[in-house]
C-alpha atoms as a PDB file:
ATOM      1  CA  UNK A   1    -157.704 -57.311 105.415  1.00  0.00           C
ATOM      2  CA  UNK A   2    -154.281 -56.630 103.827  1.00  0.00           C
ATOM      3  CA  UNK A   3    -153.823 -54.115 100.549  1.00  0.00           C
ATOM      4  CA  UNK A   4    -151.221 -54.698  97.820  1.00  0.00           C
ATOM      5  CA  UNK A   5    -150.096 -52.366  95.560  1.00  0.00           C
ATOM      6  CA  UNK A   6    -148.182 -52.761  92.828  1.00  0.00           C
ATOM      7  CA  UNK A   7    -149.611 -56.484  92.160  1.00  0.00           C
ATOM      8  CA  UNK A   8    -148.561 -56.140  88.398  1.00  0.00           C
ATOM      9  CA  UNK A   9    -144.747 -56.510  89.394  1.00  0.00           C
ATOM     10  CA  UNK A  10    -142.336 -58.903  90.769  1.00  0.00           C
ATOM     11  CA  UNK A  11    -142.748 -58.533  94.742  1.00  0.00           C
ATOM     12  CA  UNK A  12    -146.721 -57.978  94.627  1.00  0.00           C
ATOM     13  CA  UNK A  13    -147.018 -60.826  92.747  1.00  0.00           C
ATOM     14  CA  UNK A  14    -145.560 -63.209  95.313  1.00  0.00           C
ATOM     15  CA  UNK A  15    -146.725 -61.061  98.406  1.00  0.00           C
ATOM     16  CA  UNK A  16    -150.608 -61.877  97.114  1.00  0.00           C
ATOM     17  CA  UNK A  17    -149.707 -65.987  96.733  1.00  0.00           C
ATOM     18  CA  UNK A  18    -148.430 -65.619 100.073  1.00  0.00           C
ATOM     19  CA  UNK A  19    -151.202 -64.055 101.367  1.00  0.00           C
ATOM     20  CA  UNK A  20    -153.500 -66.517  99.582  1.00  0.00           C
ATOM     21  CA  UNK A  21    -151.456 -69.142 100.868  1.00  0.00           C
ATOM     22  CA  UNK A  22    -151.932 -67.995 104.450  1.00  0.00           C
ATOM     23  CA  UNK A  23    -155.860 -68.094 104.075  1.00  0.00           C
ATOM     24  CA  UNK A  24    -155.614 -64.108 104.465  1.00  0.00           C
ATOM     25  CA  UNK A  25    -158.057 -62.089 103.209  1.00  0.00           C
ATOM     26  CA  UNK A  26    -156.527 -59.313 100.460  1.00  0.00           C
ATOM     27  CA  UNK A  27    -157.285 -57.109  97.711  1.00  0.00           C
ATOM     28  CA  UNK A  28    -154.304 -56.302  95.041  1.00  0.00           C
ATOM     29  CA  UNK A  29    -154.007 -52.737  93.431  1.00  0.00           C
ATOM     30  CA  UNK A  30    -152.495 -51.437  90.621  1.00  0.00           C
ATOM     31  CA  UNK A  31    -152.472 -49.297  87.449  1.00  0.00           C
ATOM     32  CA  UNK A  32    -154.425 -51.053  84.782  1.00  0.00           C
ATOM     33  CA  UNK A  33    -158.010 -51.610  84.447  1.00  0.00           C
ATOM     34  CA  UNK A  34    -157.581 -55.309  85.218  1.00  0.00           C
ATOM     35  CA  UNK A  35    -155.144 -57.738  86.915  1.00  0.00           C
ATOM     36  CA  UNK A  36    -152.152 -57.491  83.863  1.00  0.00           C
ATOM     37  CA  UNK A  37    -149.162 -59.375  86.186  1.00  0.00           C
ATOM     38  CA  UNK A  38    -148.301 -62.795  84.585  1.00  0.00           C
ATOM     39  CA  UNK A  39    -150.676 -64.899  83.186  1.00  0.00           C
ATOM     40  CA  UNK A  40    -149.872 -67.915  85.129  1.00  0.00           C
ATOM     41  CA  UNK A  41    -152.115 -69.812  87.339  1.00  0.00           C
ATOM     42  CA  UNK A  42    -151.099 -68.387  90.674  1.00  0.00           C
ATOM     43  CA  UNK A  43    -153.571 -67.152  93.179  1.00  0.00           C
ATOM     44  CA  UNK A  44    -153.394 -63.668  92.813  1.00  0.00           C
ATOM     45  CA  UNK A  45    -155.281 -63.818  89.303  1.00  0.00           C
ATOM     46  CA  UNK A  46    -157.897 -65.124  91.291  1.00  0.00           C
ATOM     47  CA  UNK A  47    -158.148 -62.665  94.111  1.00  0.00           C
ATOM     48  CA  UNK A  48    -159.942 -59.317  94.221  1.00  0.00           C
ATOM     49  CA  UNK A  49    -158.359 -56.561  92.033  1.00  0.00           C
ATOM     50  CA  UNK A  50    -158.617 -52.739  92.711  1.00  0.00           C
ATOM     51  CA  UNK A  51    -157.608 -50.269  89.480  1.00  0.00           C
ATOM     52  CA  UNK A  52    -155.324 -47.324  91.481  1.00  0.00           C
ATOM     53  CA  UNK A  53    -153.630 -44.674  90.373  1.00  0.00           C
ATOM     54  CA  UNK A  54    -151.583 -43.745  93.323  1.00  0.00           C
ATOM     55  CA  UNK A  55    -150.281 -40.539  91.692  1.00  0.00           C
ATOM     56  CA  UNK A  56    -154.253 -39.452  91.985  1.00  0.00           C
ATOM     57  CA  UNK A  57    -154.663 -38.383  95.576  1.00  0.00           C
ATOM     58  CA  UNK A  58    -158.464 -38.506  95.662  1.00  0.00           C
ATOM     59  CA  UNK A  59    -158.649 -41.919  94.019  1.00  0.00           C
ATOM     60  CA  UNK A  60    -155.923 -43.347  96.009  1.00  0.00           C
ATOM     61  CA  UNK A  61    -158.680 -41.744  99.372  1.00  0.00           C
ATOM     62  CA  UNK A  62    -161.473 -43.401  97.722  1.00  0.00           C
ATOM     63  CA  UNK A  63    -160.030 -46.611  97.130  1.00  0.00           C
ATOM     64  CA  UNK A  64    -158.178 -47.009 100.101  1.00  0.00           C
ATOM     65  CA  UNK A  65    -161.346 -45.292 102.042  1.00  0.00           C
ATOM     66  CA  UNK A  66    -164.090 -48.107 100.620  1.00  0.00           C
ATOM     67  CA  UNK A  67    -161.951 -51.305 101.509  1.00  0.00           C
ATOM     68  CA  UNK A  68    -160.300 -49.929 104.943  1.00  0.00           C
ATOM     69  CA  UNK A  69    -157.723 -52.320 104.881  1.00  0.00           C
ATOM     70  CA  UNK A  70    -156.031 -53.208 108.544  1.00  0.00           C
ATOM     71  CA  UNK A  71    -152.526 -53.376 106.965  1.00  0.00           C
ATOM     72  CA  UNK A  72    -151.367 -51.490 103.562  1.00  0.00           C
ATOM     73  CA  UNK A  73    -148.161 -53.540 101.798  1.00  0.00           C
ATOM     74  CA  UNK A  74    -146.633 -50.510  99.582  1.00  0.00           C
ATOM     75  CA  UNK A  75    -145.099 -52.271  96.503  1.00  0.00           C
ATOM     76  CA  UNK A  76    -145.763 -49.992  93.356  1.00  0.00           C
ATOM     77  CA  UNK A  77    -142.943 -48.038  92.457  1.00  0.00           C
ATOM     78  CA  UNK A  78    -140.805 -47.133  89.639  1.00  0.00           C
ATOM     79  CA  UNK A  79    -138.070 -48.734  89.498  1.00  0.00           C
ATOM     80  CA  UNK A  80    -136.721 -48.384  86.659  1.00  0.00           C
ATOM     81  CA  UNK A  81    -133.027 -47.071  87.812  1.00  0.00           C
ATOM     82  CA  UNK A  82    -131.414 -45.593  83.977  1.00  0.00           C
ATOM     83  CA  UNK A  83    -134.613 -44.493  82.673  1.00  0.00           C
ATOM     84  CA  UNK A  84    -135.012 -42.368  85.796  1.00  0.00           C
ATOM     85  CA  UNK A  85    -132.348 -40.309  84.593  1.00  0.00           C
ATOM     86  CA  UNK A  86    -134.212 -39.152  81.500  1.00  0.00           C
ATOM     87  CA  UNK A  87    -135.444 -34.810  81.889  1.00  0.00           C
ATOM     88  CA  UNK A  88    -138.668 -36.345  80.629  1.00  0.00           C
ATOM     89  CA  UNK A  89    -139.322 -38.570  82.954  1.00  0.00           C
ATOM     90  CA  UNK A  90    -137.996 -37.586  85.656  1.00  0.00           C
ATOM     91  CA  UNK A  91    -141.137 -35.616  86.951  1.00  0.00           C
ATOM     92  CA  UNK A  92    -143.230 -39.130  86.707  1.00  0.00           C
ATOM     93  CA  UNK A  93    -140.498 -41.035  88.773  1.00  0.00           C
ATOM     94  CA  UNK A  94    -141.352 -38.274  91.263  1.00  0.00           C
ATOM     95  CA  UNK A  95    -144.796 -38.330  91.216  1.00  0.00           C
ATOM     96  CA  UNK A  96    -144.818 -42.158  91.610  1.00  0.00           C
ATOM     97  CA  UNK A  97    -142.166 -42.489  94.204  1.00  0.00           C
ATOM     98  CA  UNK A  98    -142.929 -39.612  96.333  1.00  0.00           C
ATOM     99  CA  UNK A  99    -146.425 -38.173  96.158  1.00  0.00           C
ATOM    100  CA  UNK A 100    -147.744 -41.998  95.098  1.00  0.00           C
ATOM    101  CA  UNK A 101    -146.377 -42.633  98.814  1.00  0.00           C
ATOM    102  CA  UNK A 102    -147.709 -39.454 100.378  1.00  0.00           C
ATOM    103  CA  UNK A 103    -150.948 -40.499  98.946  1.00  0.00           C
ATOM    104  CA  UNK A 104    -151.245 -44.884 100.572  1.00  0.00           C
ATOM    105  CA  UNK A 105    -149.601 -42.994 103.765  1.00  0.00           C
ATOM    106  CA  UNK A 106    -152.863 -40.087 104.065  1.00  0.00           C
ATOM    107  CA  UNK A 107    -154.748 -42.498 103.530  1.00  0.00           C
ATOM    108  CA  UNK A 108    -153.757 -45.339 105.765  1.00  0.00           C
ATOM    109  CA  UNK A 109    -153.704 -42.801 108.294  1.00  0.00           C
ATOM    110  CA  UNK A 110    -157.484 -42.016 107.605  1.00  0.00           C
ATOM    111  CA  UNK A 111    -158.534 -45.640 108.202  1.00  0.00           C
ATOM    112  CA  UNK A 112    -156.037 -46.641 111.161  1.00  0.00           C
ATOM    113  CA  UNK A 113    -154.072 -49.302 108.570  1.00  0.00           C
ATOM    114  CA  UNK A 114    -150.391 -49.936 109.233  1.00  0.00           C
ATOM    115  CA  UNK A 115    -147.893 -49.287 106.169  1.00  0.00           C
ATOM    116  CA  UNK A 116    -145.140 -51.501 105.150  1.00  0.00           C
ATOM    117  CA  UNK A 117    -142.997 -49.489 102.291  1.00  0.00           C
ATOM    118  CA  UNK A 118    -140.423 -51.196 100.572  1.00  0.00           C
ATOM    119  CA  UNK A 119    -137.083 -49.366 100.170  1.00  0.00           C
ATOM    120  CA  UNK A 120    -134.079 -49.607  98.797  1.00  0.00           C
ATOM    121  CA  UNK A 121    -129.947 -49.487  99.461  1.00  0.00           C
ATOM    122  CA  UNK A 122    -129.965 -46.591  96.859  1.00  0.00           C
ATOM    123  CA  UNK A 123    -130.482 -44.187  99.667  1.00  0.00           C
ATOM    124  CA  UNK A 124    -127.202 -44.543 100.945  1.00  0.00           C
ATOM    125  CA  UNK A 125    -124.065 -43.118  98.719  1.00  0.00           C
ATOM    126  CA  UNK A 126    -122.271 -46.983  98.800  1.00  0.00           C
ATOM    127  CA  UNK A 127    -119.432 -45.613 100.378  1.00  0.00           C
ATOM    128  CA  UNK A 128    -116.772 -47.519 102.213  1.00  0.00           C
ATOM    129  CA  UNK A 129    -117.348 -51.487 103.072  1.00  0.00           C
ATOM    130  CA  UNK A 130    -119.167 -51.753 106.205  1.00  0.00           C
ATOM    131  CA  UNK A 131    -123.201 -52.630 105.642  1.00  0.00           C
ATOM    132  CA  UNK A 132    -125.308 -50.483 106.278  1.00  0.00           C
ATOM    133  CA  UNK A 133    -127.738 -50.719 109.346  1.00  0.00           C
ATOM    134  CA  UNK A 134    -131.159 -50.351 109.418  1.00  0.00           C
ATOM    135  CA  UNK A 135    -131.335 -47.107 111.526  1.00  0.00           C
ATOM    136  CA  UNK A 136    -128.670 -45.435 109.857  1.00  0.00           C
ATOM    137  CA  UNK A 137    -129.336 -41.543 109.072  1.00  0.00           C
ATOM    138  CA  UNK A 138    -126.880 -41.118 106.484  1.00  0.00           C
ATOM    139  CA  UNK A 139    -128.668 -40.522 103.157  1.00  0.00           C
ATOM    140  CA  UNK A 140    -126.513 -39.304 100.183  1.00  0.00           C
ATOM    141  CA  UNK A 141    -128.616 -41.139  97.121  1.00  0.00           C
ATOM    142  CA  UNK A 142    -126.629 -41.143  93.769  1.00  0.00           C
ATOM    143  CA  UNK A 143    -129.418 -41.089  91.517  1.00  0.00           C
ATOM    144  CA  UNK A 144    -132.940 -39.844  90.893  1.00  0.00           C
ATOM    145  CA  UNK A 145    -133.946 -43.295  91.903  1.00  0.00           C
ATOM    146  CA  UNK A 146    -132.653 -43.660  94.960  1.00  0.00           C
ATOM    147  CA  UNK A 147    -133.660 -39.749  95.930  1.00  0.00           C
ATOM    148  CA  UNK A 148    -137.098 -40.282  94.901  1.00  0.00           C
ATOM    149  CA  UNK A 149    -137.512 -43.286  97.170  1.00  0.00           C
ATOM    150  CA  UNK A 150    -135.701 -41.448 100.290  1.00  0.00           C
ATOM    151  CA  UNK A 151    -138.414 -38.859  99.936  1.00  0.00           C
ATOM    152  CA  UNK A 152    -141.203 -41.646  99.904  1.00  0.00           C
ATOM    153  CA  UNK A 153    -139.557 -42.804 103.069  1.00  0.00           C
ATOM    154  CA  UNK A 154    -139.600 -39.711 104.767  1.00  0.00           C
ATOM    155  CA  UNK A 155    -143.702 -39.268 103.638  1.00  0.00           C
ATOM    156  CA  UNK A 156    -144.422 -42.171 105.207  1.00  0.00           C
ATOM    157  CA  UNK A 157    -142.375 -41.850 108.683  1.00  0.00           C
ATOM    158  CA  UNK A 158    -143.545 -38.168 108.698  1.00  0.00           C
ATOM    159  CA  UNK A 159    -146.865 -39.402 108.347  1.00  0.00           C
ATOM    160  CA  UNK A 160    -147.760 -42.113 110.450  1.00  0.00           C
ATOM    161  CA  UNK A 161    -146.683 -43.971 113.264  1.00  0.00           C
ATOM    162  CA  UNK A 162    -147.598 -47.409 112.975  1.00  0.00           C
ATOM    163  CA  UNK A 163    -145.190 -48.254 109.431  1.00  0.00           C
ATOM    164  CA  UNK A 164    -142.463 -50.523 108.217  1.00  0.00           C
ATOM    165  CA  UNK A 165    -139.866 -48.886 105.966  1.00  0.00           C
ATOM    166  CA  UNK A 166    -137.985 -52.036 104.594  1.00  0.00           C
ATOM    167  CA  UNK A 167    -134.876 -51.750 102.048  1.00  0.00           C
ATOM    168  CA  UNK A 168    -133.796 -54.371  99.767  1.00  0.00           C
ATOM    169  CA  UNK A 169    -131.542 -54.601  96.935  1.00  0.00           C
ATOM    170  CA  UNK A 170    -130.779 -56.848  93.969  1.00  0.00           C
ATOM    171  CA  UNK A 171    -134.322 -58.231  93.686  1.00  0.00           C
ATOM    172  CA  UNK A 172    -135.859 -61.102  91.438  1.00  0.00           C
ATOM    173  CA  UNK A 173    -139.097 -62.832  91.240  1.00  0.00           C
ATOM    174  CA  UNK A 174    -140.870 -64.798  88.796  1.00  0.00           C
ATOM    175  CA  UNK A 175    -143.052 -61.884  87.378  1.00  0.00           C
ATOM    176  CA  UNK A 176    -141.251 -59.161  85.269  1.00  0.00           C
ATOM    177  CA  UNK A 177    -137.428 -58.491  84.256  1.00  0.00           C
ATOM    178  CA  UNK A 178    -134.423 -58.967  86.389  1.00  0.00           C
ATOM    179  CA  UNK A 179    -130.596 -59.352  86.601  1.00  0.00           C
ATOM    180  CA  UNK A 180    -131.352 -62.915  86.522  1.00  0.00           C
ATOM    181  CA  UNK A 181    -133.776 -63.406  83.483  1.00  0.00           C
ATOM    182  CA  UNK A 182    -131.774 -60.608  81.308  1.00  0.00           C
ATOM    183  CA  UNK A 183    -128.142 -62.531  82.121  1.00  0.00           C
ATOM    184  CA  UNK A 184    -129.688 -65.827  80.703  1.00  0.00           C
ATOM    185  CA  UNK A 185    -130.990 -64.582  77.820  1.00  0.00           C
ATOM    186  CA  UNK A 186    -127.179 -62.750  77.170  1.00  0.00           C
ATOM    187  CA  UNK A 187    -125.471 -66.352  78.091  1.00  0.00           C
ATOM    188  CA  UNK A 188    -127.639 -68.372  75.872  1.00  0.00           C
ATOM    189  CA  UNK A 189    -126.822 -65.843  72.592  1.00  0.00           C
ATOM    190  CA  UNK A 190    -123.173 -64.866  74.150  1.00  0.00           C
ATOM    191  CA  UNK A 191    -120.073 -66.884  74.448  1.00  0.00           C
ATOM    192  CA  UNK A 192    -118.955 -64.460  76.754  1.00  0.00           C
ATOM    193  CA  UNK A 193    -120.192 -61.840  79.378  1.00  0.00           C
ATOM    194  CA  UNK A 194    -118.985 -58.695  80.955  1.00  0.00           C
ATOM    195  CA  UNK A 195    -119.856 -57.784  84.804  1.00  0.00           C
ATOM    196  CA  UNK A 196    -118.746 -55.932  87.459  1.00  0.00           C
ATOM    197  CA  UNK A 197    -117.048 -57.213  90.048  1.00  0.00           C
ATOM    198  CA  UNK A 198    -116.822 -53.616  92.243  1.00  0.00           C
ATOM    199  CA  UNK A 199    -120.411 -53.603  93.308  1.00  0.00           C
ATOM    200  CA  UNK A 200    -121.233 -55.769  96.505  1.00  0.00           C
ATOM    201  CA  UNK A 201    -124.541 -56.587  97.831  1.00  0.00           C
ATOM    202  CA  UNK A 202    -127.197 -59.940  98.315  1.00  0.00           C
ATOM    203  CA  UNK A 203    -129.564 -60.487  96.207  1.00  0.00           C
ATOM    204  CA  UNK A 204    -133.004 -60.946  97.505  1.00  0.00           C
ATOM    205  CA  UNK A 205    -135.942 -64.051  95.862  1.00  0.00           C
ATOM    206  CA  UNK A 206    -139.178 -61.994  96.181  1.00  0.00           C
ATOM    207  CA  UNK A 207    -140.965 -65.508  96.982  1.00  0.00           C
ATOM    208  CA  UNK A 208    -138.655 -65.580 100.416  1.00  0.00           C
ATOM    209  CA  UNK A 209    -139.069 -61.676 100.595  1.00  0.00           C
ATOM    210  CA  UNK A 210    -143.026 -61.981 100.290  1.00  0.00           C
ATOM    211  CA  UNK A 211    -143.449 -64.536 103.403  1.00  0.00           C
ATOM    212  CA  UNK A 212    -140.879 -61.873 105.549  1.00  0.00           C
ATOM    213  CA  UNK A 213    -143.251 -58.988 104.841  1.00  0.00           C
ATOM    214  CA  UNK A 214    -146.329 -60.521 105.693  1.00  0.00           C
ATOM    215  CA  UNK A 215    -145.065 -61.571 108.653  1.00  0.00           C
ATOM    216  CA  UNK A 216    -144.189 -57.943 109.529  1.00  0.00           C
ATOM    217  CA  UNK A 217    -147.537 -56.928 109.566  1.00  0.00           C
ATOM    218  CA  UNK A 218    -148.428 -59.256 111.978  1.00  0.00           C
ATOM    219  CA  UNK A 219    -147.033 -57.500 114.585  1.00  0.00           C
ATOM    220  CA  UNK A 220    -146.588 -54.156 116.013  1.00  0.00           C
ATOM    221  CA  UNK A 221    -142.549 -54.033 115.316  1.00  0.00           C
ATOM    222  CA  UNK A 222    -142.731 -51.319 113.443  1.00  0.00           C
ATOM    223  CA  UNK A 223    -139.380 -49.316 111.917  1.00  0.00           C
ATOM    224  CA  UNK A 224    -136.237 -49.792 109.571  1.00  0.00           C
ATOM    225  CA  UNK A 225    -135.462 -53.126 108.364  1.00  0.00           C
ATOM    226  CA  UNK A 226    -133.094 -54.420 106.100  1.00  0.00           C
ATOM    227  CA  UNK A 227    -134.227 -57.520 103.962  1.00  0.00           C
ATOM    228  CA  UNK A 228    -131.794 -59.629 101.489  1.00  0.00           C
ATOM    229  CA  UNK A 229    -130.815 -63.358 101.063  1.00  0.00           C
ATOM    230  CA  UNK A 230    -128.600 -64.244 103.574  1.00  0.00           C
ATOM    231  CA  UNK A 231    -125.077 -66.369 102.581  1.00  0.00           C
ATOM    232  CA  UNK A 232    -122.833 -63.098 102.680  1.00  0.00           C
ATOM    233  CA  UNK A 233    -121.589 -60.249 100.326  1.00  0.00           C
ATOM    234  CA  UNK A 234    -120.864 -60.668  96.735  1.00  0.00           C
ATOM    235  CA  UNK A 235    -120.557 -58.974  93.637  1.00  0.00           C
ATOM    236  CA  UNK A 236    -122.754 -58.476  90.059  1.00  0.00           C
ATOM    237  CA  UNK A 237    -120.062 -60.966  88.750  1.00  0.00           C
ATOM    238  CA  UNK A 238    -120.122 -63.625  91.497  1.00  0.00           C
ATOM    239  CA  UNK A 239    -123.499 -63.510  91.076  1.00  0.00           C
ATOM    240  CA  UNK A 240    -123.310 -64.265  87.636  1.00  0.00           C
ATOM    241  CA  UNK A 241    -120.959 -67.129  87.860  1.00  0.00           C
ATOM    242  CA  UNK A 242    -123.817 -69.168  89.875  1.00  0.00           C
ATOM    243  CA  UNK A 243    -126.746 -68.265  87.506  1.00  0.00           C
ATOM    244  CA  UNK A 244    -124.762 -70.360  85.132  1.00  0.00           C
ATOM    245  CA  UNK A 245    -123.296 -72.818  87.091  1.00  0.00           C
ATOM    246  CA  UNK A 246    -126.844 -73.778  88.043  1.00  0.00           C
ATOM    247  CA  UNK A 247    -128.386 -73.476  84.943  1.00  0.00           C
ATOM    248  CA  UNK A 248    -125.305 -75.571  83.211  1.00  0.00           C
ATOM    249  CA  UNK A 249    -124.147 -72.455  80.760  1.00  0.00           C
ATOM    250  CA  UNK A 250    -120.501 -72.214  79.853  1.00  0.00           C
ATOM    251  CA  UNK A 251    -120.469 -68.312  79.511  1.00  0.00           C
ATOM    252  CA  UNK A 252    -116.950 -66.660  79.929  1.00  0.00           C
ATOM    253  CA  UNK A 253    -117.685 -64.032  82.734  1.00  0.00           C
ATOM    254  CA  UNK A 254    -115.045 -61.956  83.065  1.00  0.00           C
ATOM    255  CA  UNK A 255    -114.994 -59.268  85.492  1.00  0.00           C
ATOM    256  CA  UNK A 256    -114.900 -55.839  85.016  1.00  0.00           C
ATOM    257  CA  UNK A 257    -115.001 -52.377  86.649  1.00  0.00           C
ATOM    258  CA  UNK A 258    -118.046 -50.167  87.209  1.00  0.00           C
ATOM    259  CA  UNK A 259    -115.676 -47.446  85.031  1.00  0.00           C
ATOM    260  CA  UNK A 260    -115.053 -50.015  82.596  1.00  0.00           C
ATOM    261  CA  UNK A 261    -118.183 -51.137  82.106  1.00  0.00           C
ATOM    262  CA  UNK A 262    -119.767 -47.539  81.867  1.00  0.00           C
ATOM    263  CA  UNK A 263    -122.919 -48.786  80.226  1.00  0.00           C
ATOM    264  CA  UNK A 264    -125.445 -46.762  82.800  1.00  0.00           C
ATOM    265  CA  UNK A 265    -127.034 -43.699  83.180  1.00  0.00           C
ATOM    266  CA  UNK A 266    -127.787 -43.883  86.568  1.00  0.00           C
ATOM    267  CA  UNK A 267    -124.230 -44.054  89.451  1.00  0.00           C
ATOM    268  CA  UNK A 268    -124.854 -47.146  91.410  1.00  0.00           C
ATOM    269  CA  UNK A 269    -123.562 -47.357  94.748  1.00  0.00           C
ATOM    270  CA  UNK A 270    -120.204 -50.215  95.323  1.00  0.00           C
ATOM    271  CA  UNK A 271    -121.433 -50.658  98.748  1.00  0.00           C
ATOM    272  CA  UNK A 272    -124.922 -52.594  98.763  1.00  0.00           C
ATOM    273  CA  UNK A 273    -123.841 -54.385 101.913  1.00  0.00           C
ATOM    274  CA  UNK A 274    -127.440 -53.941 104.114  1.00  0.00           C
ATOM    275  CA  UNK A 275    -126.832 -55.492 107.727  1.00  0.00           C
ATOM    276  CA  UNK A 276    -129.680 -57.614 108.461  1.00  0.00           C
ATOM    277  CA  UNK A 277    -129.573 -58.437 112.280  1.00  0.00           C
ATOM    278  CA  UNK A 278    -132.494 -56.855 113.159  1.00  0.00           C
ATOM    279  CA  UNK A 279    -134.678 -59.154 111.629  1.00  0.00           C
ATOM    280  CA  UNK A 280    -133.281 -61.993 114.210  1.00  0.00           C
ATOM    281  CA  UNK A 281    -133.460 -59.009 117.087  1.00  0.00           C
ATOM    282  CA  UNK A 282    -136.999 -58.428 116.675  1.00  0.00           C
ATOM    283  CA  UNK A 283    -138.188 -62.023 116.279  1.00  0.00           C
ATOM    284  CA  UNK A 284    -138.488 -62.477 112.925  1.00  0.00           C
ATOM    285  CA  UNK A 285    -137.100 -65.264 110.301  1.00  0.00           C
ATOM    286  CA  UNK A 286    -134.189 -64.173 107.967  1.00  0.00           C
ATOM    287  CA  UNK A 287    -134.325 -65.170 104.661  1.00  0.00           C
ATOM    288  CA  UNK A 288    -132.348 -68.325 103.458  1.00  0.00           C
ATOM    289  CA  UNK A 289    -129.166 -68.547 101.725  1.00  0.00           C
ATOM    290  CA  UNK A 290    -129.221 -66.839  98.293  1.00  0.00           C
ATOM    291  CA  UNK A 291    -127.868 -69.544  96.280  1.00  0.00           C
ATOM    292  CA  UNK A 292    -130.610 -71.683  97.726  1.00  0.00           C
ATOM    293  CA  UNK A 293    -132.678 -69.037  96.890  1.00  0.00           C
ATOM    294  CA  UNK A 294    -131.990 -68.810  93.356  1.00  0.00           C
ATOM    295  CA  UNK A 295    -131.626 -72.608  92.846  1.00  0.00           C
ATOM    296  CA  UNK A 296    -135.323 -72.621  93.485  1.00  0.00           C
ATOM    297  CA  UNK A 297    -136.013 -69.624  91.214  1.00  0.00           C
ATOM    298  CA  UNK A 298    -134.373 -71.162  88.196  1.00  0.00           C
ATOM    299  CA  UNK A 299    -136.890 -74.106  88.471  1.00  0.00           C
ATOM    300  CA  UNK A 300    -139.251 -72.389  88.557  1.00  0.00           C
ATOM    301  CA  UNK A 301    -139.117 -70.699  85.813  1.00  0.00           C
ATOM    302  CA  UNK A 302    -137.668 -73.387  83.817  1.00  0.00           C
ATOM    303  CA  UNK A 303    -140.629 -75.239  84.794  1.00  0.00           C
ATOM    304  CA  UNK A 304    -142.446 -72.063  83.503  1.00  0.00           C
ATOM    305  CA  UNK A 305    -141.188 -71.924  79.982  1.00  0.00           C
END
């Protein structure tokens, strides 16, 4: 039996169809009361639901203690990058990020369940222009963010033994916000767009990301991995250019600096390149091509309008 959190968002969403898909049995966790993702007619409003605060330590135990799940997929988190900067909030971000983790990693210890926790490339400063590997020790986060989810990283590998710490970057999926949804709105009200072209990474379709991660936990490969798209290295901007090229907008994009932009709170790292080869090492399937990827996102949720 497999555990979600974080079913409300984009990635738990498509890591419970997958599941579903697979004939596997799962609960999903989160926050509210009742299941409050999209109201769409995918599996996961069928399946069992669990109400979890993971910032509660004893309910997390309880929870986690009453289904003793054989495999734990980690996907609640806050991950909302600017807002993280805020004084107020940046105690919250903590308790989410870090103890949240601490608390799933206790407790899958307690039962015997593996842990997959999803990462990010904000632990690394995005220095320089080689990607990053997977094993790579050199953590300089430039935000709250990306500190808070180092930490929760360190929890878990401090913790237990049998885990999967997995980093990603420049995710969308049908269920939430995303670079993707929030630069079609822009083009459709906006005869022209600015982006910047200084930040380089993959973007990664939490429908490809979903079938990766449950493949994970059936097996005993346990460590780093990076996950993205594959189809190379680009930028915010090139990115950009192929949202509306596929979806037939004639936006201007014109490209811009991070400096010139200077709209965020929160640094972002230039160097999001994640190196991905141990995925093929350890037997497992990389991710397609991320302009396949998001060709196949856009219908979907054109066909969901």
């Amino acid at each position: 039996m497999v555990l979600v959190t974080g079913v409300a968002g984009q990635l738990g969403h498509d890591v419970m169809n997958e599941l579903y898909k697979r004939g596997m049995e799962a609960t999903g966790s989160d926050i509210a009361p009742e299941y409050a993702g999209i109201a769409d007619a995918s599996p996961v409003t069928k399946m069992p639901y669990m109400s979890m605060d993971i910032t509660d330590a004893e309910a997390v135990g309880r929870v986690i203690g009453s289904l003793r799940p054989d495999a734990i997929i980690h996907c609640a988190a806050w991950t909302a990058v600017d807002a993280a900067e805020d004084e107020d909030k940046k105690d919250k971000v903590y308790a989410i990020n870090v103890s949240g983790t601490k608390n799933i990693a206790e407790a899958a210890r307690s039962v015997g369940a593996k842990m997959l926790y999803l990462s990010t490339d904000y632990v690394f400063d995005g220095q320089g222009e080689k990607p990053w590997q997977p094993d790579c020790k050199d953590y300089k986060p430039l935000n709250h963010y990306g500190a808070t989810k180092l930490e929760g990283e360190k929890a878990v590998s401090g913790i237990l033994d049998k885990y999967f710490i997995v980093r990603i970057a420049w995710v969308f999926g049908v269920n939430g916000k995303n670079f993707v949804k929030t630069m079609l709105n822009v083009g459709k009200t906006h005869d022209e767009v600015r982006v910047v072209n200084d930040q380089i990474g993959t973007p990664t379709y939490t429908l490809d990301l979903a079938r990766l991660l449950v493949d994970m936990i059936m097996t005993d490969k346990y460590g780093y991995y990076h996950a993205t798209n594959e189809g190379g290295y680009i930028s915010w901007y090139d990115f950009t250019k192929e949202i509306y090229r596929l979806s037939g907008l004639n936006t201007k994009v014109t490209p811009v600096t991070t400096a010139e932009y200077g709209l965020s709170k929160a640094a972002r790292p230039f160097n999001s390149r994640l190196d991905k080869s141990k995925l093929k090492e350890n037997g497992f399937e990389p991710l397609p091509d991320w302009r396949d990827a998001l060709k196949r996102y856009l219908e979907v949720i054109a066909d969901n309008e």
